[in-house]
C-alpha atoms as a PDB file:
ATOM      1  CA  UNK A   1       0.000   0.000   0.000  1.00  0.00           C
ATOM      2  CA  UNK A   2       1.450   3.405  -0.798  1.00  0.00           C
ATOM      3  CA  UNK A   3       2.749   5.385   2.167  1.00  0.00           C
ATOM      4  CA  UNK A   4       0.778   8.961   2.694  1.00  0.00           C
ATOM      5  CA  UNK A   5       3.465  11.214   2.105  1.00  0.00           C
ATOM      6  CA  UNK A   6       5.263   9.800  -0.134  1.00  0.00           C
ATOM      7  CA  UNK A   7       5.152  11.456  -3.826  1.00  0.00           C
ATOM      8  CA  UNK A   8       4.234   8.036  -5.808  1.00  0.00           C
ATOM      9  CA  UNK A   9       1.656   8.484  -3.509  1.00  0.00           C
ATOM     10  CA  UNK A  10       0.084  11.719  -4.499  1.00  0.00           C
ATOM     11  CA  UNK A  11       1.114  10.772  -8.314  1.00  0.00           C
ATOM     12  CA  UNK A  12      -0.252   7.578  -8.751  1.00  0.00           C
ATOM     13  CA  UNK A  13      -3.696   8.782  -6.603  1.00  0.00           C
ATOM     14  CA  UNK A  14      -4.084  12.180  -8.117  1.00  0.00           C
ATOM     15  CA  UNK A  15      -3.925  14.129  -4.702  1.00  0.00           C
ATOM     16  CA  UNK A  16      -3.315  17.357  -3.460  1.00  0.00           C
ATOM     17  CA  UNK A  17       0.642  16.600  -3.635  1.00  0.00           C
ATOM     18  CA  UNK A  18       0.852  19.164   0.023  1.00  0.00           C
ATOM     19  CA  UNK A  19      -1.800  17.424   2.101  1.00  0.00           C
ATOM     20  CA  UNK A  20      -2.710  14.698  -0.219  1.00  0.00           C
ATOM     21  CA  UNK A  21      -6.233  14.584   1.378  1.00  0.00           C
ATOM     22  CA  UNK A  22      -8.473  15.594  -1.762  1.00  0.00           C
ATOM     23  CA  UNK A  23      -8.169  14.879  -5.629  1.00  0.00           C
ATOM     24  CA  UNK A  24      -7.244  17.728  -7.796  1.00  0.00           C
ATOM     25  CA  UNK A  25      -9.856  16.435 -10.556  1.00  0.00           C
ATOM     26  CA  UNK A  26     -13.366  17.312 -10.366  1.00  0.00           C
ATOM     27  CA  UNK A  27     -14.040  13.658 -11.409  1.00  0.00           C
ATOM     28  CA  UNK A  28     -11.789  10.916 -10.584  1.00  0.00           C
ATOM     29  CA  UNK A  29     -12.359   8.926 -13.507  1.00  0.00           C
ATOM     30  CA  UNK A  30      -9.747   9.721 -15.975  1.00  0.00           C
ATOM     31  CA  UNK A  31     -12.262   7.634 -18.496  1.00  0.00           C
ATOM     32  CA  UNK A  32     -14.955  10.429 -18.597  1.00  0.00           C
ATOM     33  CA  UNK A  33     -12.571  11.770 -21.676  1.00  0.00           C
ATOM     34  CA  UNK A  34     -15.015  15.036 -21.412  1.00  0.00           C
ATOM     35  CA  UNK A  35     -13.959  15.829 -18.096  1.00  0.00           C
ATOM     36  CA  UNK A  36     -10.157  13.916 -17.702  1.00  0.00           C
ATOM     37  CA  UNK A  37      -8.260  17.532 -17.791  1.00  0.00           C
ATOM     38  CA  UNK A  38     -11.490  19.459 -15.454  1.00  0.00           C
ATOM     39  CA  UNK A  39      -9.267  20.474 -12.330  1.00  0.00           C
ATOM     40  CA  UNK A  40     -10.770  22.411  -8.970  1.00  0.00           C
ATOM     41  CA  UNK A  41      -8.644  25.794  -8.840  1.00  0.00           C
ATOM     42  CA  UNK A  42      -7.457  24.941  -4.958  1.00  0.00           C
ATOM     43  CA  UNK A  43      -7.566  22.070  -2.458  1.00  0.00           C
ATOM     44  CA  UNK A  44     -10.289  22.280   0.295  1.00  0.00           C
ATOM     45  CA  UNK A  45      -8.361  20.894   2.991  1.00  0.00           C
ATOM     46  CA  UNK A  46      -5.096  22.865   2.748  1.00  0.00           C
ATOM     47  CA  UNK A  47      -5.954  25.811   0.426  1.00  0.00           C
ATOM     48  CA  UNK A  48      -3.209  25.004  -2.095  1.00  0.00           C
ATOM     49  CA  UNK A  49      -4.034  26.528  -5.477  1.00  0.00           C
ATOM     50  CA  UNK A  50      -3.121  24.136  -8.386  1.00  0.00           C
ATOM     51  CA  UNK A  51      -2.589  26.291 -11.064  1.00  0.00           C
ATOM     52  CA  UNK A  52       1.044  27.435  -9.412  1.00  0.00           C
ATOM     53  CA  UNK A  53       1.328  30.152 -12.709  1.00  0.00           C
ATOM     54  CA  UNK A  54      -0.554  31.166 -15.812  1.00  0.00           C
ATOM     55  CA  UNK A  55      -0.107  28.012 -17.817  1.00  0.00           C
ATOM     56  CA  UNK A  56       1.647  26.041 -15.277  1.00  0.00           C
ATOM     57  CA  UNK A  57       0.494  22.789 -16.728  1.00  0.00           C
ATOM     58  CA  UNK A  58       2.092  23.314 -20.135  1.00  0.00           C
ATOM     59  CA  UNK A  59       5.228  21.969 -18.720  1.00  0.00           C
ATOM     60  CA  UNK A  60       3.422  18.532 -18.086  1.00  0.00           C
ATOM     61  CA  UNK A  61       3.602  18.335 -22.068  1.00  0.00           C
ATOM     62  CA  UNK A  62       7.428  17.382 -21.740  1.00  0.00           C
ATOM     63  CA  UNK A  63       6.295  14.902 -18.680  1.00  0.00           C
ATOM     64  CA  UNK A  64       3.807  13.235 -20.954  1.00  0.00           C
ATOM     65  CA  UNK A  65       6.039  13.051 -24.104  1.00  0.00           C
ATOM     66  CA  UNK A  66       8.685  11.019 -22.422  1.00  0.00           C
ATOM     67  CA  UNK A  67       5.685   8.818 -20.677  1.00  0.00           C
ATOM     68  CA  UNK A  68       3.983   8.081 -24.319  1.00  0.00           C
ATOM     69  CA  UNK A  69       7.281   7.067 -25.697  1.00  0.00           C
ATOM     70  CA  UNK A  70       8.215   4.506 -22.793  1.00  0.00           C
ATOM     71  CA  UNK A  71       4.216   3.416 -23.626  1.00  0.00           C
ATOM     72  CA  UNK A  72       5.196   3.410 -27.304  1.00  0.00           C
ATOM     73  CA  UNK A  73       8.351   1.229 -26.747  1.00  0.00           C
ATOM     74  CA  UNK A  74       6.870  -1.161 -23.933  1.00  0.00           C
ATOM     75  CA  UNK A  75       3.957  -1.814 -26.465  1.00  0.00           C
ATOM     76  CA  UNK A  76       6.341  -2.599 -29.677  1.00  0.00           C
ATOM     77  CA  UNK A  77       8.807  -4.716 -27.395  1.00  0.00           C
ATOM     78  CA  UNK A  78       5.565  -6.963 -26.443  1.00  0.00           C
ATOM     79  CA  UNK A  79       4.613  -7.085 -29.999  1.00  0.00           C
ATOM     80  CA  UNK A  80       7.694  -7.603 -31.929  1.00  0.00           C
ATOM     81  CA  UNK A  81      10.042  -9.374 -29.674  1.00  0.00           C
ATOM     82  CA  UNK A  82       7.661 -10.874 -27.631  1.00  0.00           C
ATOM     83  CA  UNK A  83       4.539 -12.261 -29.218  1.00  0.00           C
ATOM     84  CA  UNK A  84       6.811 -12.412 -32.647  1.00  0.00           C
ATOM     85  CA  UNK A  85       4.244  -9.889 -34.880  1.00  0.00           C
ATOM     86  CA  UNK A  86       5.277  -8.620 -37.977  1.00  0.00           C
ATOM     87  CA  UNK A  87       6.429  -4.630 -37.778  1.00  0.00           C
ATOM     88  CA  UNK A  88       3.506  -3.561 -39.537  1.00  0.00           C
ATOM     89  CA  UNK A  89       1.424  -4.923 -36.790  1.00  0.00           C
ATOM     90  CA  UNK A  90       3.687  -3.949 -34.159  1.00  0.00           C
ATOM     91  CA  UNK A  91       3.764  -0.129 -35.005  1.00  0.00           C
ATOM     92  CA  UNK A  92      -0.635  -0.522 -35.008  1.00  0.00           C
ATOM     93  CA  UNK A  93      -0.186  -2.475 -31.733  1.00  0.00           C
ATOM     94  CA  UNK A  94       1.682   0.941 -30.595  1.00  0.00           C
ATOM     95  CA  UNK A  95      -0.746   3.271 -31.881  1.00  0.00           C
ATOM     96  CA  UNK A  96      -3.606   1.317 -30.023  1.00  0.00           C
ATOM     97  CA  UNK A  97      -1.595   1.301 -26.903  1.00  0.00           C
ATOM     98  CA  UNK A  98      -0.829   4.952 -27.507  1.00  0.00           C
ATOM     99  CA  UNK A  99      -5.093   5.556 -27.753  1.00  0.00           C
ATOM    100  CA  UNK A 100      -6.291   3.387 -24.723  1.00  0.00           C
ATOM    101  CA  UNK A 101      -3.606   4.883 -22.005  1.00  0.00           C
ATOM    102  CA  UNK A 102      -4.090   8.469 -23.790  1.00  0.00           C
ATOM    103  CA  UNK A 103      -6.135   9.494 -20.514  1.00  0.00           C
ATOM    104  CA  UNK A 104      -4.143   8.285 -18.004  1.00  0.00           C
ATOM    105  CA  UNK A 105      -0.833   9.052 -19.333  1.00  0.00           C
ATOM    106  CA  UNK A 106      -2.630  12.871 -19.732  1.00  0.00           C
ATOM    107  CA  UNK A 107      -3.289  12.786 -15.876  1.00  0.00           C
ATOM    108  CA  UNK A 108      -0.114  10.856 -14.940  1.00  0.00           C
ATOM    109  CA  UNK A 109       1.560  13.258 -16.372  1.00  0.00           C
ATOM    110  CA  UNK A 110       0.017  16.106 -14.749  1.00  0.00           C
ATOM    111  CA  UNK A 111       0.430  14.473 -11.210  1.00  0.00           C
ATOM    112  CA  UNK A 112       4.039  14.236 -11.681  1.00  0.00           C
ATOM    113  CA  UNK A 113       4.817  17.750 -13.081  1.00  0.00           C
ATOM    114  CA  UNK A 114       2.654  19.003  -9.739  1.00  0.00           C
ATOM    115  CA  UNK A 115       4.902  17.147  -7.776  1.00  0.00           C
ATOM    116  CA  UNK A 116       7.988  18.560  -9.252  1.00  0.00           C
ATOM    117  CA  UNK A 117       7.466  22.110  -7.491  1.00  0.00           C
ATOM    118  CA  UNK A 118       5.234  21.002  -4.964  1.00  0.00           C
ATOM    119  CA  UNK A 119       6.031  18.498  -1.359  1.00  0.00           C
ATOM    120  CA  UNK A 120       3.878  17.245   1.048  1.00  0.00           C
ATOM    121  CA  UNK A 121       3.742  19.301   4.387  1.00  0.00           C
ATOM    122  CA  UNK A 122       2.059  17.313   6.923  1.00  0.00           C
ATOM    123  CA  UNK A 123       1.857  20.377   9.116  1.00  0.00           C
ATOM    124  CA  UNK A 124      -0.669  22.022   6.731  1.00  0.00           C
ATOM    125  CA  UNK A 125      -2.850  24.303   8.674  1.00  0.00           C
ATOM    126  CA  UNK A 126      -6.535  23.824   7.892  1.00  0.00           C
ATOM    127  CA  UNK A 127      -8.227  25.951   5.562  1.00  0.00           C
ATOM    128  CA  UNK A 128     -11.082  27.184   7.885  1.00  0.00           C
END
């Protein structure tokens, strides 16, 4: 079980990354695809307002890039080395892959960028 407090905590959860007591998504299914980037503005419990900056997130872009290309390599090793495909079918097997984890590598992504610039404090004061 992952240790509150610990950043592949808040990551792999989507949690404040400071208190980790609340989700920074309005919904936490990253499947509702209309809704996967929908963010509150600050956490409830501690105050902490996600959007550090004007486009803060942008950054996340370089986060996500290298995650899609371990997906992209993980999903032609299977293929090709693994299950013995032909290329052809291993470069469609990594364009599916690529579509299906789309929204979670998009939140993933997002998590760890937050968690870059931001630690948990488990002194927060309560936002009364």
């Amino acid at each position: 079980m992952l240790k509150k407090g610990s950043k592949l905590n808040s990551i792999l959860t989507g949690t404040c990354p400071k208190c980790q007591n609340e989700s920074m998504y309005e919904d936490k299914n990253p499947l509702h695809l209309t809704k996967v980037l929908k963010m509150n503005e600050n956490c409830s419990h501690c105050g902490l307002h996600y959007q550090i900056e004007p486009s803060f997130f942008y950054g996340a872009m370089y986060v996500s890039y290298g995650l899609n290309v371990a997906v992209g390599v993980a999903a032609f090793i299977i293929s090709f080395l693994f299950i013995g495909s032909t290329l052809k079918t291993a470069f469609i097997s990594i364009i599916v892959a690529l579509i299906v984890s789309f929204p979670f590598v998009l939140r993933l992504a997002r998590n760890i960028y937050i968690n870059m610039f931001v630690s948990y404090d488990p002194n927060f004061k309560e936002k009364k």
